[in-house]
C-alpha atoms as a PDB file:
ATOM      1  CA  UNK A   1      62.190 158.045 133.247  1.00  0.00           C
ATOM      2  CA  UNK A   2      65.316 157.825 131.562  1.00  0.00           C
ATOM      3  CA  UNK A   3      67.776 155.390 133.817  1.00  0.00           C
ATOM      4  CA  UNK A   4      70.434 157.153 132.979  1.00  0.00           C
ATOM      5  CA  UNK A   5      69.582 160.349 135.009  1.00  0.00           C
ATOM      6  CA  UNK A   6      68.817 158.475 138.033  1.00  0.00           C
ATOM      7  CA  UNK A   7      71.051 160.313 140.502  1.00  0.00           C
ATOM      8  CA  UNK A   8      72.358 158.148 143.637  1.00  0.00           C
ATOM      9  CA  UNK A   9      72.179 159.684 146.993  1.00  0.00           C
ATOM     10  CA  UNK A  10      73.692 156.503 148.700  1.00  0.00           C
ATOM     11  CA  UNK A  11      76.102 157.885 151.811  1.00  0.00           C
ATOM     12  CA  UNK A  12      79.504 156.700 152.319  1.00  0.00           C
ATOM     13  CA  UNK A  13      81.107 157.153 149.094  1.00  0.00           C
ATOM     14  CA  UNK A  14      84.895 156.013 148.739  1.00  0.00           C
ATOM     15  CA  UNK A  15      87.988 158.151 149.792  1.00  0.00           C
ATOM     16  CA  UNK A  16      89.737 159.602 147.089  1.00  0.00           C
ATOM     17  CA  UNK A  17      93.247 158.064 146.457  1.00  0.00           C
ATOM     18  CA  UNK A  18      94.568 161.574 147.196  1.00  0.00           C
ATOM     19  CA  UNK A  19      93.237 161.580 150.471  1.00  0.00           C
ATOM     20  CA  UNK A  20      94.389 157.687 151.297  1.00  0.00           C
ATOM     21  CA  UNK A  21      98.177 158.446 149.721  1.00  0.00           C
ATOM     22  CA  UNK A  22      98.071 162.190 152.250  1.00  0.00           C
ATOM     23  CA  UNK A  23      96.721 159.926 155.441  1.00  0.00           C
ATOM     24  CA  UNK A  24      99.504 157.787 154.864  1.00  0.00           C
ATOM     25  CA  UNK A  25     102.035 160.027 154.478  1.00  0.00           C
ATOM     26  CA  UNK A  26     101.436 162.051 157.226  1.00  0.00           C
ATOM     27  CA  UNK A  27     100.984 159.215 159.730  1.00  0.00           C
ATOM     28  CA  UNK A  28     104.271 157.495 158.626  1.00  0.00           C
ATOM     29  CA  UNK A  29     106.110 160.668 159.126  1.00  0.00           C
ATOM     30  CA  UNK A  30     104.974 160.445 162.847  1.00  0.00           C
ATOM     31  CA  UNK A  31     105.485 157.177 163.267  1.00  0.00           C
ATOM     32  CA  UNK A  32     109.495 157.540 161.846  1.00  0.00           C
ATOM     33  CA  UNK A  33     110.249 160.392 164.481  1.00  0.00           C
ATOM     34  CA  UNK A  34     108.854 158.006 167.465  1.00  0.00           C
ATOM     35  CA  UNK A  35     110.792 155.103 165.607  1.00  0.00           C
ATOM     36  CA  UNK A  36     113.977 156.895 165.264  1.00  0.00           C
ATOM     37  CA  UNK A  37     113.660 158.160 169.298  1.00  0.00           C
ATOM     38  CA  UNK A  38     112.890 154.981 170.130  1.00  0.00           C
ATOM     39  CA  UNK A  39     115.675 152.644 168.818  1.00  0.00           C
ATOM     40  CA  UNK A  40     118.376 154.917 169.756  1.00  0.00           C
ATOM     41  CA  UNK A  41     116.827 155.004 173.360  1.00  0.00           C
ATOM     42  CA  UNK A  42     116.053 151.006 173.902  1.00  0.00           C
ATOM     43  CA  UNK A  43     119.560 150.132 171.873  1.00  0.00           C
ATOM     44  CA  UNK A  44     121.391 152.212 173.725  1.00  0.00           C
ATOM     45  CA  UNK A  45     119.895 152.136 177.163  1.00  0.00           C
ATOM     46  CA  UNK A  46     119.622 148.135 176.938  1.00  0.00           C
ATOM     47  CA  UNK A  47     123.635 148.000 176.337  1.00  0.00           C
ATOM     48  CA  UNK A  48     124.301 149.978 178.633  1.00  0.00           C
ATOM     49  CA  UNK A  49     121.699 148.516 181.322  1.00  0.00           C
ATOM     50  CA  UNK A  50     122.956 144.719 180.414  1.00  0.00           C
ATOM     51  CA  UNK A  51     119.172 143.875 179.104  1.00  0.00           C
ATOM     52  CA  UNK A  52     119.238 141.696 176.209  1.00  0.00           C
ATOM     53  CA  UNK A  53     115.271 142.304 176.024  1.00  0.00           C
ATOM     54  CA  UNK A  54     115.620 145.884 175.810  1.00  0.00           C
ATOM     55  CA  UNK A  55     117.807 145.323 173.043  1.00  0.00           C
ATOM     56  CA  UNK A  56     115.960 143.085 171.092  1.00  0.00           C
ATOM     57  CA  UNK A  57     113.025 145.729 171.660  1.00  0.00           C
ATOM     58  CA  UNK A  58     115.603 148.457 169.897  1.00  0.00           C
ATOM     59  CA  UNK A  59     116.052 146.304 167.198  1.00  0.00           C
ATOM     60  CA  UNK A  60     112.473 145.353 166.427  1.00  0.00           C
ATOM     61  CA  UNK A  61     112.111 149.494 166.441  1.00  0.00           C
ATOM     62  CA  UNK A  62     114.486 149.852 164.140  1.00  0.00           C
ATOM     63  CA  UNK A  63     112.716 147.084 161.932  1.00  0.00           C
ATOM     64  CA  UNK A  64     109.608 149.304 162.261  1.00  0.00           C
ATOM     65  CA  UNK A  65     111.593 152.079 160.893  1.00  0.00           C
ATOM     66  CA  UNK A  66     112.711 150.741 158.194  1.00  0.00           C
ATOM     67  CA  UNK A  67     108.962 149.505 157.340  1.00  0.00           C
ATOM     68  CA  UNK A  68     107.592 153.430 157.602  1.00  0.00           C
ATOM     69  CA  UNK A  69     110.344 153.343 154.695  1.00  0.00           C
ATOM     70  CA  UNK A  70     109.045 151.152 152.638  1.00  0.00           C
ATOM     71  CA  UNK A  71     105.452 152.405 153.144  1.00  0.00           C
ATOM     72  CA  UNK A  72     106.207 155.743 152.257  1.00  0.00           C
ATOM     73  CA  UNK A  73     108.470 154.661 149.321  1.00  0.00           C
ATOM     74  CA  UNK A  74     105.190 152.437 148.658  1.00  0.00           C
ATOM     75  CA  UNK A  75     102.421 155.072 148.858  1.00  0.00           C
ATOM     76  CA  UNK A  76     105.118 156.987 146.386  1.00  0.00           C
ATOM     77  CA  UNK A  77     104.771 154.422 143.814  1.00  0.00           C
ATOM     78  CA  UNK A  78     101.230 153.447 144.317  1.00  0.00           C
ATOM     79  CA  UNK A  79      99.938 157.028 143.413  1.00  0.00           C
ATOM     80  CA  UNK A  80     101.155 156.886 139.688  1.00  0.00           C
ATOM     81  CA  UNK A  81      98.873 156.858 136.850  1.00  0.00           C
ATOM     82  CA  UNK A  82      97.738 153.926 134.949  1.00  0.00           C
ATOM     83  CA  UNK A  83     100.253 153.417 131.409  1.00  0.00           C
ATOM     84  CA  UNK A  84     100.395 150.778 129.191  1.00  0.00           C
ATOM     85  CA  UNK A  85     102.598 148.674 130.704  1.00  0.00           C
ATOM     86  CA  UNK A  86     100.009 149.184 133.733  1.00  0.00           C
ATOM     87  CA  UNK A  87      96.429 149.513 132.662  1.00  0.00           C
ATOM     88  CA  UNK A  88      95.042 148.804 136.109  1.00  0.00           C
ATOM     89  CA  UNK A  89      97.645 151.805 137.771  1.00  0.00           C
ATOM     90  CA  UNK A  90     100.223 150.545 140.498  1.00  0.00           C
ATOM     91  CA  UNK A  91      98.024 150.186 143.309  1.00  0.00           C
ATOM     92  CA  UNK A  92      99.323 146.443 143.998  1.00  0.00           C
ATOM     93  CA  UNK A  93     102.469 148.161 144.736  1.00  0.00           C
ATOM     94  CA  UNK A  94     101.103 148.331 148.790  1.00  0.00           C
ATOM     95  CA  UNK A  95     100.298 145.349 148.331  1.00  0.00           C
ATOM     96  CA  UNK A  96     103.875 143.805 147.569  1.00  0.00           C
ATOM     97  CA  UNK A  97     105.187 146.227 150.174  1.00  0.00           C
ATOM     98  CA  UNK A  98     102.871 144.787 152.952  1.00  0.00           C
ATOM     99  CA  UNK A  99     104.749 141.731 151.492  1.00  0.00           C
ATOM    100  CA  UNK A 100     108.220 143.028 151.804  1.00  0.00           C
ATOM    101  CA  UNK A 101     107.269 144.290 155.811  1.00  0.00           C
ATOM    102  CA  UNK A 102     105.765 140.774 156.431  1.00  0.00           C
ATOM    103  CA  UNK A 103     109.650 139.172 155.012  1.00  0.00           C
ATOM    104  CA  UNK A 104     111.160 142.126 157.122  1.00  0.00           C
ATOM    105  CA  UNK A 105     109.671 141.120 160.413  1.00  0.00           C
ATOM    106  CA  UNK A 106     109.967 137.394 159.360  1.00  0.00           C
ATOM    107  CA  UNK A 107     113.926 137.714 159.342  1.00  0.00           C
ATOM    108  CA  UNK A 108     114.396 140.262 162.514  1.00  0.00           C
ATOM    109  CA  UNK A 109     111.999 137.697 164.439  1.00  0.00           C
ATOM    110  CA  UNK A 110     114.295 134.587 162.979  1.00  0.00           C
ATOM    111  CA  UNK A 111     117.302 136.648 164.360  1.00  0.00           C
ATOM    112  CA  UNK A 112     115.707 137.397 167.763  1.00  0.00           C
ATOM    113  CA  UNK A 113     114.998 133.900 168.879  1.00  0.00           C
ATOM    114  CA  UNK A 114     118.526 132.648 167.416  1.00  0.00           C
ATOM    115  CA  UNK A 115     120.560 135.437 170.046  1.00  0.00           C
ATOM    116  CA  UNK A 116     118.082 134.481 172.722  1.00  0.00           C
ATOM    117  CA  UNK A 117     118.219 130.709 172.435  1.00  0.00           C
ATOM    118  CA  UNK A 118     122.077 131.524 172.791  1.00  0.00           C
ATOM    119  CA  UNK A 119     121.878 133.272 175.438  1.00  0.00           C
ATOM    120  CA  UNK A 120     119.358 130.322 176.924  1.00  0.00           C
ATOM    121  CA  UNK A 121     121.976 127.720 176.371  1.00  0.00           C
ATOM    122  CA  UNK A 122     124.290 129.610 178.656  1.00  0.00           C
ATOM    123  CA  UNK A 123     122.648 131.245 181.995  1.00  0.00           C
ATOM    124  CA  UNK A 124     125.203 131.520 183.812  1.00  0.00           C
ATOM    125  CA  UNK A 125     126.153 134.504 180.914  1.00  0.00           C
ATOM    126  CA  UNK A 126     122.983 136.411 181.862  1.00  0.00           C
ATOM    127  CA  UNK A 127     123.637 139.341 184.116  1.00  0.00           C
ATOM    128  CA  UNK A 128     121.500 141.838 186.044  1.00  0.00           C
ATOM    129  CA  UNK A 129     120.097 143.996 184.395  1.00  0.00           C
ATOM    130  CA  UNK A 130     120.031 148.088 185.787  1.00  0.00           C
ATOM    131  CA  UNK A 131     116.639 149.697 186.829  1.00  0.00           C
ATOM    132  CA  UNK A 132     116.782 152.453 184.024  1.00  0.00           C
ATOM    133  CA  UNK A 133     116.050 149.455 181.201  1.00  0.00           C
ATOM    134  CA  UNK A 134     112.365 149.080 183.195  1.00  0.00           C
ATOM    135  CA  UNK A 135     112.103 152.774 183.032  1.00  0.00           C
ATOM    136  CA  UNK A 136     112.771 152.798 178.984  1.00  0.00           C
ATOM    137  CA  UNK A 137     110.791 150.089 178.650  1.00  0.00           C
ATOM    138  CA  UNK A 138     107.704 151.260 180.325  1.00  0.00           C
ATOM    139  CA  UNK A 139     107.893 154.300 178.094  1.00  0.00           C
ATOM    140  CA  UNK A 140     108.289 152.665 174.893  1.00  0.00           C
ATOM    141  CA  UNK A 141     105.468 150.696 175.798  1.00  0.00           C
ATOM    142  CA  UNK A 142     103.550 153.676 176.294  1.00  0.00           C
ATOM    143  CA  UNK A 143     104.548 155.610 172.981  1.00  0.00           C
ATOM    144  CA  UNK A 144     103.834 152.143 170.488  1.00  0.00           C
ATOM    145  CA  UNK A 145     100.398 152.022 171.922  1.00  0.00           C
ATOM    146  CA  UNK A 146      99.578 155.439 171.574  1.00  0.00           C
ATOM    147  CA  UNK A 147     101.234 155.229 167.878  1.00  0.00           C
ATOM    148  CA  UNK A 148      99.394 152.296 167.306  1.00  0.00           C
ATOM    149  CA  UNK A 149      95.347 154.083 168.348  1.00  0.00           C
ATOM    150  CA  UNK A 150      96.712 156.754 166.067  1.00  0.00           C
ATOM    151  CA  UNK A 151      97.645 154.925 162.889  1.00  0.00           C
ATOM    152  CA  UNK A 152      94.688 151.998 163.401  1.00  0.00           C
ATOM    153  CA  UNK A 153      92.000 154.767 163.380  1.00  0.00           C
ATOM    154  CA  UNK A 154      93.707 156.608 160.121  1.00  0.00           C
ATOM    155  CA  UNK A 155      94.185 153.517 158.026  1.00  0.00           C
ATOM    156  CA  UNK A 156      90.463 152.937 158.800  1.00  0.00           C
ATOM    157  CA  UNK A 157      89.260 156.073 158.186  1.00  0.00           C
ATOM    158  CA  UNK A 158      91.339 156.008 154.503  1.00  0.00           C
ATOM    159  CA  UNK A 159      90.664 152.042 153.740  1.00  0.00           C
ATOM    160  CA  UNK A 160      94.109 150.991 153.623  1.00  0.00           C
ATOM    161  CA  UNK A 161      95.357 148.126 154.345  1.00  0.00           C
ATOM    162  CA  UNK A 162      98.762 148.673 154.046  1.00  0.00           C
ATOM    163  CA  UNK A 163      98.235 151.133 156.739  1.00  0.00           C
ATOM    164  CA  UNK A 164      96.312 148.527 158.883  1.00  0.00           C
ATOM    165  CA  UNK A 165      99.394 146.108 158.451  1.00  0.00           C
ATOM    166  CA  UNK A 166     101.929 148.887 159.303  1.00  0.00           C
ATOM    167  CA  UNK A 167      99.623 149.806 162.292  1.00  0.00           C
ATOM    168  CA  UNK A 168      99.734 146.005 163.486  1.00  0.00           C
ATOM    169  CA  UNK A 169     102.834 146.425 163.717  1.00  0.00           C
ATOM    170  CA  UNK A 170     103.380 149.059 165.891  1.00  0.00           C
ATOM    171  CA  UNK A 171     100.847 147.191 168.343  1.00  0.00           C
ATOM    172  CA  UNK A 172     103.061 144.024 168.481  1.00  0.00           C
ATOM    173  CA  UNK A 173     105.930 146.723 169.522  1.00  0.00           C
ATOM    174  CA  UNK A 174     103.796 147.766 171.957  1.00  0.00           C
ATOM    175  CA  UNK A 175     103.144 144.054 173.184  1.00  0.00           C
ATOM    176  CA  UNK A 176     106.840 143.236 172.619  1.00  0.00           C
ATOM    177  CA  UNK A 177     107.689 146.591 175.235  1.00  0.00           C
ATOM    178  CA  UNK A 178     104.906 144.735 177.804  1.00  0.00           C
ATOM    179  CA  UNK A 179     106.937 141.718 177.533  1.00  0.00           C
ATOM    180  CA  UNK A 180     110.195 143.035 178.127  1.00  0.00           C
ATOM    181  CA  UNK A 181     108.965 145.259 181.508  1.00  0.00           C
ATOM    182  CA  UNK A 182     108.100 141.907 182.600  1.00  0.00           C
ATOM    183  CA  UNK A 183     111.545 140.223 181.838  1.00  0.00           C
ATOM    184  CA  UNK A 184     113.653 143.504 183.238  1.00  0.00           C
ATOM    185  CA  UNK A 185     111.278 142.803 186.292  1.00  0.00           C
ATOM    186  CA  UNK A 186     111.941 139.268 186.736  1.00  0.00           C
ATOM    187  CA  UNK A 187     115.185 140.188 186.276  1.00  0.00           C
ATOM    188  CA  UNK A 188     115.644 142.424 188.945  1.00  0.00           C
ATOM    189  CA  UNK A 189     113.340 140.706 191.277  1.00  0.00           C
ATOM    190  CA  UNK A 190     116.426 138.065 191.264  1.00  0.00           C
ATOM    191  CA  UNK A 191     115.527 135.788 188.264  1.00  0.00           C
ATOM    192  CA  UNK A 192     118.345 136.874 185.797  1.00  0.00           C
ATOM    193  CA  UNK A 193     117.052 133.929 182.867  1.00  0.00           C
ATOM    194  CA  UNK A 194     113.691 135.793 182.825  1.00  0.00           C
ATOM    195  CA  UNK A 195     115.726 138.719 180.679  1.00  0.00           C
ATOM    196  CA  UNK A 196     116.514 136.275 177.379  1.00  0.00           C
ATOM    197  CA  UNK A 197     112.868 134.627 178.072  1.00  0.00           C
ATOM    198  CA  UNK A 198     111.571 138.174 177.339  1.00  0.00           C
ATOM    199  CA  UNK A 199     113.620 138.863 174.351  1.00  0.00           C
ATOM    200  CA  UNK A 200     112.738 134.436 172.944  1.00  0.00           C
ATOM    201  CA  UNK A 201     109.204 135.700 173.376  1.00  0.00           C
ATOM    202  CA  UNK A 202     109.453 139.143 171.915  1.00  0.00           C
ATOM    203  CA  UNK A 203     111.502 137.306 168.641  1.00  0.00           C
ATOM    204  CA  UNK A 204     108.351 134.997 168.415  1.00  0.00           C
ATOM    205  CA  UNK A 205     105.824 138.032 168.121  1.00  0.00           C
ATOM    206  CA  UNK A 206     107.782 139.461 165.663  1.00  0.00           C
ATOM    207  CA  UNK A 207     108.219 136.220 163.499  1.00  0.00           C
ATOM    208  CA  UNK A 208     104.650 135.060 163.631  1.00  0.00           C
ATOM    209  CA  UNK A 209     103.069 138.857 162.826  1.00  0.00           C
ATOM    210  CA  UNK A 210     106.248 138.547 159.694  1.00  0.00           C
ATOM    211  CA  UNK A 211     104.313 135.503 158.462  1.00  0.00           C
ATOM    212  CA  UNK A 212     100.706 136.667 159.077  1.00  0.00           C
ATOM    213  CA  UNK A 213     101.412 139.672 157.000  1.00  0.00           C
ATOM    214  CA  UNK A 214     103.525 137.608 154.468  1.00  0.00           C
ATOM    215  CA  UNK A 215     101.270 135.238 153.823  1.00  0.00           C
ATOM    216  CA  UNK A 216      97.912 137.452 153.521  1.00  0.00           C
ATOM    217  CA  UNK A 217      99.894 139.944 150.853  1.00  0.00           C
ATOM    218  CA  UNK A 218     100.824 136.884 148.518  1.00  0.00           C
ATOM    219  CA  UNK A 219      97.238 135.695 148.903  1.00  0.00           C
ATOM    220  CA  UNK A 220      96.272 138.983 147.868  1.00  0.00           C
ATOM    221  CA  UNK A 221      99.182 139.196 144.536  1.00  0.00           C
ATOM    222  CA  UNK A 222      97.515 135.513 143.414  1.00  0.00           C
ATOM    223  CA  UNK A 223      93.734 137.483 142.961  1.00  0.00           C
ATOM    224  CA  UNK A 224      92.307 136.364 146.164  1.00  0.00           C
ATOM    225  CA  UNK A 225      88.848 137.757 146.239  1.00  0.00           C
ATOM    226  CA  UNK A 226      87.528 139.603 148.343  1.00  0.00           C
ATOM    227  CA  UNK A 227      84.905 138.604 151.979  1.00  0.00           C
ATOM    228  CA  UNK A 228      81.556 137.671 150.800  1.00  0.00           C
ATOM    229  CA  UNK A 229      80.018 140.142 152.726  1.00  0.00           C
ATOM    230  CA  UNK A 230      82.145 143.014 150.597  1.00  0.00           C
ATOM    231  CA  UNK A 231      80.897 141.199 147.516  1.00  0.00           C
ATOM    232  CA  UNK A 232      76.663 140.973 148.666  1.00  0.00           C
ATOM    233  CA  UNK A 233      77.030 144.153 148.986  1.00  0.00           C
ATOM    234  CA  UNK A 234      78.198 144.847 145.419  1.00  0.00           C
ATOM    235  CA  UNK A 235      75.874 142.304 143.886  1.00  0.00           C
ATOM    236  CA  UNK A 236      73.071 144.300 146.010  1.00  0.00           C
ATOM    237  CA  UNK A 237      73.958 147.490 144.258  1.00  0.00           C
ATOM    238  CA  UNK A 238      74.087 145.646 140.367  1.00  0.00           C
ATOM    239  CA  UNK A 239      70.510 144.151 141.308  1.00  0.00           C
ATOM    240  CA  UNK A 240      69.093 147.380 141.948  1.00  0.00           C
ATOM    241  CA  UNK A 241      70.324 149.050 138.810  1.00  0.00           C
ATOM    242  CA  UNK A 242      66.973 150.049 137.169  1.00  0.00           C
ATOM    243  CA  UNK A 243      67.074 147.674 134.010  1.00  0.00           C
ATOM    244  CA  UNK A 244      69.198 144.984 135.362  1.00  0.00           C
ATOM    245  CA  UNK A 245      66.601 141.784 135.944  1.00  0.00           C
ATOM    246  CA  UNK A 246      69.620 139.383 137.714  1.00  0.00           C
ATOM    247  CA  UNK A 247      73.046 139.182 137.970  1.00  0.00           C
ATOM    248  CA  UNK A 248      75.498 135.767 138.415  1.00  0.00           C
ATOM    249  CA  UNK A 249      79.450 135.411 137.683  1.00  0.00           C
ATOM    250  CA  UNK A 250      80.267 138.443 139.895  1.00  0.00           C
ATOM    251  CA  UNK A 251      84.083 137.931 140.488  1.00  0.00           C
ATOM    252  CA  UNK A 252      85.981 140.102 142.378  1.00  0.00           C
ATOM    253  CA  UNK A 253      89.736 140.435 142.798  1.00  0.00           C
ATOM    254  CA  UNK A 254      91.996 142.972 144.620  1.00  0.00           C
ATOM    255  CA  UNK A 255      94.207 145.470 143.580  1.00  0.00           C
ATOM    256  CA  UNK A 256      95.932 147.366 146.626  1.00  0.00           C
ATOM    257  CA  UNK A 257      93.311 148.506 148.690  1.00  0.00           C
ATOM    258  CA  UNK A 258      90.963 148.498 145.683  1.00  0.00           C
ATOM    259  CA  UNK A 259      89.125 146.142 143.953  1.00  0.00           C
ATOM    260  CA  UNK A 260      88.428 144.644 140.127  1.00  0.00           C
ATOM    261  CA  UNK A 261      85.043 143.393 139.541  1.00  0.00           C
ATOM    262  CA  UNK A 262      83.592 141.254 136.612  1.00  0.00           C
ATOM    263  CA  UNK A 263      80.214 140.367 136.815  1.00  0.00           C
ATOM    264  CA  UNK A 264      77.272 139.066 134.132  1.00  0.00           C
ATOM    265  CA  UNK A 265      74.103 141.553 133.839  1.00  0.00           C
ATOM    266  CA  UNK A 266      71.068 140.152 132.558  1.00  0.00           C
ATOM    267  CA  UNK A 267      69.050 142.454 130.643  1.00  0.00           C
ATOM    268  CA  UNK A 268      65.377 142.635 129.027  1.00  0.00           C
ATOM    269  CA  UNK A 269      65.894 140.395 125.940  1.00  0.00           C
ATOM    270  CA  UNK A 270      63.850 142.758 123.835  1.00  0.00           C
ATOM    271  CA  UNK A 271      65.385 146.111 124.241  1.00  0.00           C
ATOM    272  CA  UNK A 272      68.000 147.877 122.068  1.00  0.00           C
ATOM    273  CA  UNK A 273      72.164 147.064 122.091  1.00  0.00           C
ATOM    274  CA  UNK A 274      72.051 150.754 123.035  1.00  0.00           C
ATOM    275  CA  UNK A 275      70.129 150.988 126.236  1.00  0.00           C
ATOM    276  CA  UNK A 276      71.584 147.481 127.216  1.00  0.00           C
ATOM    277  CA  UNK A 277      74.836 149.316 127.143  1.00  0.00           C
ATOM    278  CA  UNK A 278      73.308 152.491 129.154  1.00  0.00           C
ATOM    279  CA  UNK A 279      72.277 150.108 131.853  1.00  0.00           C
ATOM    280  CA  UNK A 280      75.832 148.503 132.347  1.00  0.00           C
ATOM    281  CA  UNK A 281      76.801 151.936 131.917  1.00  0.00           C
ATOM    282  CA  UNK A 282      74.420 152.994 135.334  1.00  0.00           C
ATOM    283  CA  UNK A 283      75.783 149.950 136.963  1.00  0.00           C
ATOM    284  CA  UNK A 284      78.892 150.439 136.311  1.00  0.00           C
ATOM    285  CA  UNK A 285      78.828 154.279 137.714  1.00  0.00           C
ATOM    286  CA  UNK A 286      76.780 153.069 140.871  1.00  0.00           C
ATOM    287  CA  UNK A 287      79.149 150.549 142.247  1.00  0.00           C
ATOM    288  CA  UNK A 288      82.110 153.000 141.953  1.00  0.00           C
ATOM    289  CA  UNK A 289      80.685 155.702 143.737  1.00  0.00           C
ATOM    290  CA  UNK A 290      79.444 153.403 146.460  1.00  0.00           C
ATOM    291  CA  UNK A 291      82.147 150.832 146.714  1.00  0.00           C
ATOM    292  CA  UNK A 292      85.909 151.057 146.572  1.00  0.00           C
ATOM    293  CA  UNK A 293      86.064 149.480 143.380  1.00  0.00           C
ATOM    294  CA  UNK A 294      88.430 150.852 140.968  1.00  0.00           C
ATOM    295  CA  UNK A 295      86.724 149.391 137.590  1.00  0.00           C
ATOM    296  CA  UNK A 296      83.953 146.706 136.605  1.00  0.00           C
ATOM    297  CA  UNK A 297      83.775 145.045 133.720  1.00  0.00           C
ATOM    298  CA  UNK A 298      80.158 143.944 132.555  1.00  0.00           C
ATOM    299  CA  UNK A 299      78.610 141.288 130.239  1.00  0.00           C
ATOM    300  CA  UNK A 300      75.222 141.873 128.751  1.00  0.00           C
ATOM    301  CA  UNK A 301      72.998 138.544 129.133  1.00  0.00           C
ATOM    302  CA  UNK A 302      69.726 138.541 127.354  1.00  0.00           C
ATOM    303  CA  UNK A 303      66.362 137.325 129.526  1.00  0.00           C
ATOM    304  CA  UNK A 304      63.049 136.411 127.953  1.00  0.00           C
ATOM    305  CA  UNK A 305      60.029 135.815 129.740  1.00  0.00           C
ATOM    306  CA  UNK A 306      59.902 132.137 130.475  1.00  0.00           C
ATOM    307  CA  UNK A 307      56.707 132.093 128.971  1.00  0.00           C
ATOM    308  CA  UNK A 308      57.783 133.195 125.709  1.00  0.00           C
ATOM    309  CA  UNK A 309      60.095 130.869 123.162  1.00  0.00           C
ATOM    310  CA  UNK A 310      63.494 130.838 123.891  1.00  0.00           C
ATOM    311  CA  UNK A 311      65.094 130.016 120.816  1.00  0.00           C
ATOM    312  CA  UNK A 312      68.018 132.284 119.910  1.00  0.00           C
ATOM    313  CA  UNK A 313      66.916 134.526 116.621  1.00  0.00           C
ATOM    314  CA  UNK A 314      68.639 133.209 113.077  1.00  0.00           C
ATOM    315  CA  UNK A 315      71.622 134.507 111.565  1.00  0.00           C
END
């Protein structure tokens, strides 16, 4: 049987860029509206209620919403054709955006723990806060989880990580909102100080999540490969090529959400340059349409039988 017309019925196959750049879209979008209601509720409630955790909360919204932003200006970008400047397409653009929201929450985090630590240096400042800023702050807590469910189980459904990071984020709102009912009720339970504690912790959430997501995206821009078990799993699917004997060098490296793959092929010494190139051909074809690899580039070895001579032919 010709190898070549081997078809593979493996399940699973990879989401379709379309389908990833439409999942993001549309879950941004939703996540902007409950942004936008947000921050002008917490910023404006928490002024007017005296809580400086409330308004801390506002302002880590609004960092959120200008994040959707930059994802959807991302997922914009991403989408465009490969050119010659960019052989490999733009999909490394999420990646630098998960970047710029990892800097983002980085400096609103910084800025957080600056006001509260001011506010900690003088307590005698801190005033009681009104009932209505436990109210808002209940509610918020309830709409960043539910936004949070919502975008975690699209960005895993579409394989994005840029969604995942923008999803994280919305969860440490959520955590931020727990936070802050706690300080509003400490607050009005007659501790006062437990209002700025809120808002020093909430300003540390939002700085260490800045640097996780920082850190991880400029990982990713230097090549970082990708988890072993990710790459077994393409090896697996090489090895089980028909006409591939073994494979070693297989180096992986991603790009966005998907992946570049080298790896060495070793081949039946004896057959033709042709059908060696129709089996990297087969391999090639099988690990994109079971993995979310976006192009592997193979090198032909030769293997002999080790009981036959293993000189290389003359030239």
């Amino acid at each position: 049987m010709d190898p070549t017309q081997i078809v593979d019925d493996t399940e699973d196959p990879k989401h379709t860029l379309l389908e990833r750049h439409a999942a993001a879209a549309r879950s941004t979008w939703i996540s902007v509206l409950v942004n936008i209601l947000l921050t002008m509720t917490q910023i404006g409630v928490g002024i007017a209620a005296k809580s400086q955790a409330l308004v801390a909360d506002g302002i880590h919204s609004l960092s959120d919403l200008i994040a959707d932003f930059v994802v959807l200006l991302a997922n914009r970008h991403s989408q465009k054709d490969a050119d010659e400047d960019h052989p490999y397409g733009h999909q490394r653009f999420e990646t630098a955006a998960s970047l710029v929201l990892g800097l983002l929450l980085l400096g609103v985090g910084a800025g957080m723990l600056w006001s509260a630590f001011r506010k900690l240096e003088d307590p005698e400042s801190v005033q009681q806060v009104h009932i209505i800023a436990l109210w808002v702050a209940v509610g918020a807590l309830i709409a960043k989880e539910i936004l949070f469910r919502y975008m975690l189980r699209v960005a895993k459904r579409v394989k994005s990580s840029m969604l995942v990071a923008n999803a994280w984020h919305a969860r440490s709102d959520a955590a931020s909102s727990l936070v802050v009912s706690i300080g509003v009720i400490g607050n009005l339970s007659g501790f006062p100080i437990l209002d700025p504690i809120a808002a020093l912790i909430v300003g540390f959430m939002v700085a260490k999540m800045g640097w996780t997501f920082g850190w991880d995206s400029l990982h990713d821009l230097m090549d970082r490969s990708i988890d072993e078990q990710e790459v077994a799993a393409i090896r697996q699917t090489l090895v089980e090529t028909p006409g591939v004997i073994n494979v070693h060098d297989v180096r992986t490296r991603k790009m966005g959400d998907m992946i570049i793959v080298d790896a060495h092929l070793e081949v039946d010494a004896t057959i033709t340059v042709e059908a060696g190139h129709d089996i990297a051909v087969l391999a090639r074809d099988r690990v994109l349409m079971r993995h979310r690899v976006l192009n592997l580039m193979t090198h032909i070895d030769p293997w002999r039988r080790p009981d036959r001579d293993h000189q290389p032919p003359s030239i």
